[in-house]
N, C-alpha and C. Protein backbone atom coordinates (compact mmCIF):
# COMPACT_ATOMS: atom_id res chain seq x y z
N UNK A 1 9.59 -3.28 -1.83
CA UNK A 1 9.99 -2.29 -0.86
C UNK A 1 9.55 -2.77 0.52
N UNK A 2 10.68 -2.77 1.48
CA UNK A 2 10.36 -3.41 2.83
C UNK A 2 9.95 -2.12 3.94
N UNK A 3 9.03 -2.12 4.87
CA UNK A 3 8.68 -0.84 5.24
C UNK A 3 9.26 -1.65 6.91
N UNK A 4 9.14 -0.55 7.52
CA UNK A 4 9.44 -0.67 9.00
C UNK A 4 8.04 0.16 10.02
N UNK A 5 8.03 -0.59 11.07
CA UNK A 5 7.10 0.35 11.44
C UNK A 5 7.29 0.18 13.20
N UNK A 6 7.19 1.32 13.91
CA UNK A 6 7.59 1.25 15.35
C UNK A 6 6.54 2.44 16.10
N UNK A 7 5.84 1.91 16.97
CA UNK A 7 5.18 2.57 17.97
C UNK A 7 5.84 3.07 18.84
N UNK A 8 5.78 3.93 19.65
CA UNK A 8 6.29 4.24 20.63
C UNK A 8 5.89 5.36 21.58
N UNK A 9 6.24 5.65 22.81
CA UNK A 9 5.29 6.85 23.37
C UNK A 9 6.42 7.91 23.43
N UNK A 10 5.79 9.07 23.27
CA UNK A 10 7.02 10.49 22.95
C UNK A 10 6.56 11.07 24.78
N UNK A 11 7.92 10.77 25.50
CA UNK A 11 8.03 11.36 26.19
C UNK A 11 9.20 12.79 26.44
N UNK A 12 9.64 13.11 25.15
CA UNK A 12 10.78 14.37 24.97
C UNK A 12 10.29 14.95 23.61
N UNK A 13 10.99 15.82 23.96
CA UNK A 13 10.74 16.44 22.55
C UNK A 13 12.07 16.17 20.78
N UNK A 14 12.43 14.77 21.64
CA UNK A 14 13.54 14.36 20.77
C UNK A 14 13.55 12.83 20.67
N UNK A 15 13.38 12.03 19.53
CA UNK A 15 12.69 10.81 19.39
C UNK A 15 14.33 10.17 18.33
N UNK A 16 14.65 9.34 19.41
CA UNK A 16 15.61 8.32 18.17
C UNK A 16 15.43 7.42 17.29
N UNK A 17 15.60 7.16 16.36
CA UNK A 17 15.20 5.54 15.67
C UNK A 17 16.53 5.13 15.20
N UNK A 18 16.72 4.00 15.45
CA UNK A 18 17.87 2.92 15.29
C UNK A 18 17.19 2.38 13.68
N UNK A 19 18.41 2.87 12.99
CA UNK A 19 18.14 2.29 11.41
C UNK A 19 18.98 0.63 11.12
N UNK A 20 17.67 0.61 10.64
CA UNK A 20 18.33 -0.66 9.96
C UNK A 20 19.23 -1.12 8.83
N UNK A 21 20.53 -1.85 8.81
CA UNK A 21 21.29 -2.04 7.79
C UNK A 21 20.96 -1.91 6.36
N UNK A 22 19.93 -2.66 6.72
CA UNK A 22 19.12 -2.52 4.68
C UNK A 22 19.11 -0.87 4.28
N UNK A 23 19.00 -0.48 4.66
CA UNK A 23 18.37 1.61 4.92
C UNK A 23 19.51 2.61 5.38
N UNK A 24 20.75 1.69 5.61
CA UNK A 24 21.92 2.85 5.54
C UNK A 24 22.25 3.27 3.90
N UNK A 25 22.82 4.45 4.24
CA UNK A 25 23.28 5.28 3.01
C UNK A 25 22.12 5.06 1.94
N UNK A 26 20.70 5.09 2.11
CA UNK A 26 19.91 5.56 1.43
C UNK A 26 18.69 6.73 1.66
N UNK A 27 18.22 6.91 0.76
CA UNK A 27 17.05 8.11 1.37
C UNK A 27 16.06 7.75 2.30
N UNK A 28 15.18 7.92 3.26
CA UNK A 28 13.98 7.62 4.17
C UNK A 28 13.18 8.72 4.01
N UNK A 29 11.81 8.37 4.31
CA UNK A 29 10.65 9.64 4.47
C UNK A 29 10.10 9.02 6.17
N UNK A 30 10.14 9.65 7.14
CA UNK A 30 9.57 9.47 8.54
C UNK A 30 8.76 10.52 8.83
N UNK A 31 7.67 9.94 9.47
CA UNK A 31 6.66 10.22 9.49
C UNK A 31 6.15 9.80 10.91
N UNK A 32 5.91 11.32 11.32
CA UNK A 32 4.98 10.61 12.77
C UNK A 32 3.79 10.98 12.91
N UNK A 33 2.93 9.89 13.25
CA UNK A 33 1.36 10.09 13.60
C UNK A 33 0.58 9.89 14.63
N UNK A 34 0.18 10.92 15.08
CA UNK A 34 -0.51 10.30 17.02
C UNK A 34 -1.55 9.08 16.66
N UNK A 35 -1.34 8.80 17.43
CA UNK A 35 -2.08 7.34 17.77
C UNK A 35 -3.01 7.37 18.51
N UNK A 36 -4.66 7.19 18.68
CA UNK A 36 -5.17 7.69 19.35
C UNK A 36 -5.65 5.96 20.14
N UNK A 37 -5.42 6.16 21.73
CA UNK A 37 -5.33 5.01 22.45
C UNK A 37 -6.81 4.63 22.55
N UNK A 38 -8.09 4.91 22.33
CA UNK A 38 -9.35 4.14 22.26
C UNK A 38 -9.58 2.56 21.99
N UNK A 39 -10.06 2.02 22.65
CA UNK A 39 -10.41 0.95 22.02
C UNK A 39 -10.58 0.83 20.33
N UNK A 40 -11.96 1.23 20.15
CA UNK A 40 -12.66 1.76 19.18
C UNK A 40 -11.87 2.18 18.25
N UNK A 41 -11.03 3.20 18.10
CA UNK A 41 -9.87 3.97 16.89
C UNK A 41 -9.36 2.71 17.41
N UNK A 42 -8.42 1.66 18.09
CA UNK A 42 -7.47 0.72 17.46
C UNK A 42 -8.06 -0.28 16.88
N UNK A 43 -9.24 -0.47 17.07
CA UNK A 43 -10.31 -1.92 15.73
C UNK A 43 -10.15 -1.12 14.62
N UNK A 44 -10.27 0.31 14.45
CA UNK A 44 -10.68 0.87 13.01
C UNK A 44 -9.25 0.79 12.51
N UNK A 45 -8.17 0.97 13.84
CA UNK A 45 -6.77 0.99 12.71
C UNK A 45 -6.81 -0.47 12.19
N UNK A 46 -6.90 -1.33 12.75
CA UNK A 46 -6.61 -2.52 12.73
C UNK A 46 -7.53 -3.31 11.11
N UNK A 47 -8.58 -2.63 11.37
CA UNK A 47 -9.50 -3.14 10.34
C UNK A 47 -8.72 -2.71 9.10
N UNK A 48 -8.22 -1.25 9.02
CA UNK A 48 -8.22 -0.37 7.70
C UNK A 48 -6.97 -1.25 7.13
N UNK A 49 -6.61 -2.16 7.68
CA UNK A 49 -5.00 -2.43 7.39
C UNK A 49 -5.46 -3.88 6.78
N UNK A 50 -6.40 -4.51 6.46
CA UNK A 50 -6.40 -5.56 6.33
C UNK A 50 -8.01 -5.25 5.05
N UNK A 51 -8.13 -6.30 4.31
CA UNK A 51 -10.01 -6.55 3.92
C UNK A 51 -10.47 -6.93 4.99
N UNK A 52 -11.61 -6.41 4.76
CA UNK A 52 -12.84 -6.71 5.23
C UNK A 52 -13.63 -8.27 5.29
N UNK A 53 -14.25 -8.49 5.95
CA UNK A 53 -14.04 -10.15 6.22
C UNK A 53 -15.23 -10.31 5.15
N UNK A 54 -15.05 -11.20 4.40
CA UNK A 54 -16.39 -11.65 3.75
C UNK A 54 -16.09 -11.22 2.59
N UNK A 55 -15.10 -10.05 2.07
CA UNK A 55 -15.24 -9.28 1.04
C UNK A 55 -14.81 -10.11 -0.05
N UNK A 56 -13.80 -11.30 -0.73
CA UNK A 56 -13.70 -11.87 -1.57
C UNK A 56 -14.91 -12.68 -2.29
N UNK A 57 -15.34 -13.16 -1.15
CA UNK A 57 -16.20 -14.19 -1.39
C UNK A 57 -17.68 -13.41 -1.50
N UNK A 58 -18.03 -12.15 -1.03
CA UNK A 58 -19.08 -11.54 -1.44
C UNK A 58 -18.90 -10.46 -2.88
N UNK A 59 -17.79 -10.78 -3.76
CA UNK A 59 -17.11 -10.18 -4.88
C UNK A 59 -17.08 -10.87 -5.99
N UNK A 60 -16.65 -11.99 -5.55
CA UNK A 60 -15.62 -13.14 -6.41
C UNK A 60 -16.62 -13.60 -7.17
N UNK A 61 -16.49 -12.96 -8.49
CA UNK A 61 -17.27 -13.67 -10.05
C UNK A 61 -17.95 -12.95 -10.11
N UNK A 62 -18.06 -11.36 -9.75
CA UNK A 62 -19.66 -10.32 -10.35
C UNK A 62 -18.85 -9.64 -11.65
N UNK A 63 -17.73 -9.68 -11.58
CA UNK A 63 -17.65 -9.35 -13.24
C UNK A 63 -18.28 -10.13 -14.09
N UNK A 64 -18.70 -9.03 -15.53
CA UNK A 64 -19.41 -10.30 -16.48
C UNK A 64 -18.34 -11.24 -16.91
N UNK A 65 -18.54 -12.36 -17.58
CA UNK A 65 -17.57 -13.33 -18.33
C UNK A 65 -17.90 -12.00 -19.82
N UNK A 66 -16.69 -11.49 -20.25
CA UNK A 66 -16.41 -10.29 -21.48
C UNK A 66 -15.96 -11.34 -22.48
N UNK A 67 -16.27 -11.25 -23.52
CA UNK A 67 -16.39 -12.02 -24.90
C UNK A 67 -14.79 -11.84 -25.04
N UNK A 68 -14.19 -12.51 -25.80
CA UNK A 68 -12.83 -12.42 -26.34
C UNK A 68 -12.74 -11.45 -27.64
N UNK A 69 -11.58 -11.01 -27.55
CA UNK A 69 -11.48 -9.51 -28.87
C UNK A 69 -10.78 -10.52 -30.15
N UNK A 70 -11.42 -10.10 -30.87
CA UNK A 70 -10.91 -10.55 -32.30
C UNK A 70 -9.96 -10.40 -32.98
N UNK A 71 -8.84 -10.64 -33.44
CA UNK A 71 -7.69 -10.05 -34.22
C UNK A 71 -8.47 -9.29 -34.91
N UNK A 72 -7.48 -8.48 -35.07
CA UNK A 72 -7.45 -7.05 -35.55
C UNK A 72 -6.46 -6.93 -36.77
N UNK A 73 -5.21 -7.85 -36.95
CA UNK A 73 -3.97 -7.53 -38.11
C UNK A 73 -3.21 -6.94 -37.21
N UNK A 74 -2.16 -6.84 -38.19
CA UNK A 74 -0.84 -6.26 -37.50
C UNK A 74 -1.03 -4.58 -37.42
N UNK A 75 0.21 -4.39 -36.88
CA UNK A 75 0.18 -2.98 -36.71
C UNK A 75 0.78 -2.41 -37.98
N UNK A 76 0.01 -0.44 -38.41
CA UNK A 76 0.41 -0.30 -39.96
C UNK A 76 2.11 -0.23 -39.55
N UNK A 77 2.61 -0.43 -40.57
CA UNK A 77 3.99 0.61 -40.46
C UNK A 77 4.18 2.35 -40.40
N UNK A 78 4.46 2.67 -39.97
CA UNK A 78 4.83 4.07 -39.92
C UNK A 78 5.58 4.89 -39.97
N UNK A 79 5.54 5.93 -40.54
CA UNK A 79 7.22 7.02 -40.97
C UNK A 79 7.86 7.02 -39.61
N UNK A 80 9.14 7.25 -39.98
CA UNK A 80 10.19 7.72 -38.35
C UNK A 80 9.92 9.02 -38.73
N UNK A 81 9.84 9.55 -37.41
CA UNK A 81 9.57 11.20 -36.95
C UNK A 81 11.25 11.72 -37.28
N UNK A 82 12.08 11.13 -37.46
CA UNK A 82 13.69 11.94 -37.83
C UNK A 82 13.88 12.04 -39.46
């Protein structure tokens, strides 16, 4: 699923968006969200949209190594419910 995404400043109380070919004659959900212009709130948007720096490599291999599962046999057969 390909998303679109467009900033823009609302100066009316009536906002156009030019659709894209891929997105004619299908359904859309639009959604508008204030944007708050801070420095500060645009690092946090910016951060939330991405990992965190360091985070693979402060992750990568803390699962245990889990033993392998043993056959078990086949599955029983079973009545049909009709």
């Amino acid at each position: 699923m390909k998303s679109y995404r467009e900033i823009r400043e609302v100066t009316s109380d009536t906002v156009t968006i030019p659709v894209p070919k891929e997105l004619l004659h299908q359904k859309v959900e639009i959604i508008l969200l204030p944007i708050d212009d801070s420095a500060e709130a645009a690092g946090l948007h910016e951060r939330a949209q991405s990992w965190p720096a360091g985070f693979f490599d402060r992750f990568a291999g803390s699962l245990p190594n889990f033993p392998d599962i043993d056959f078990e046999g086949n599955y029983e057969r079973r009545d049909s419910i009709e």
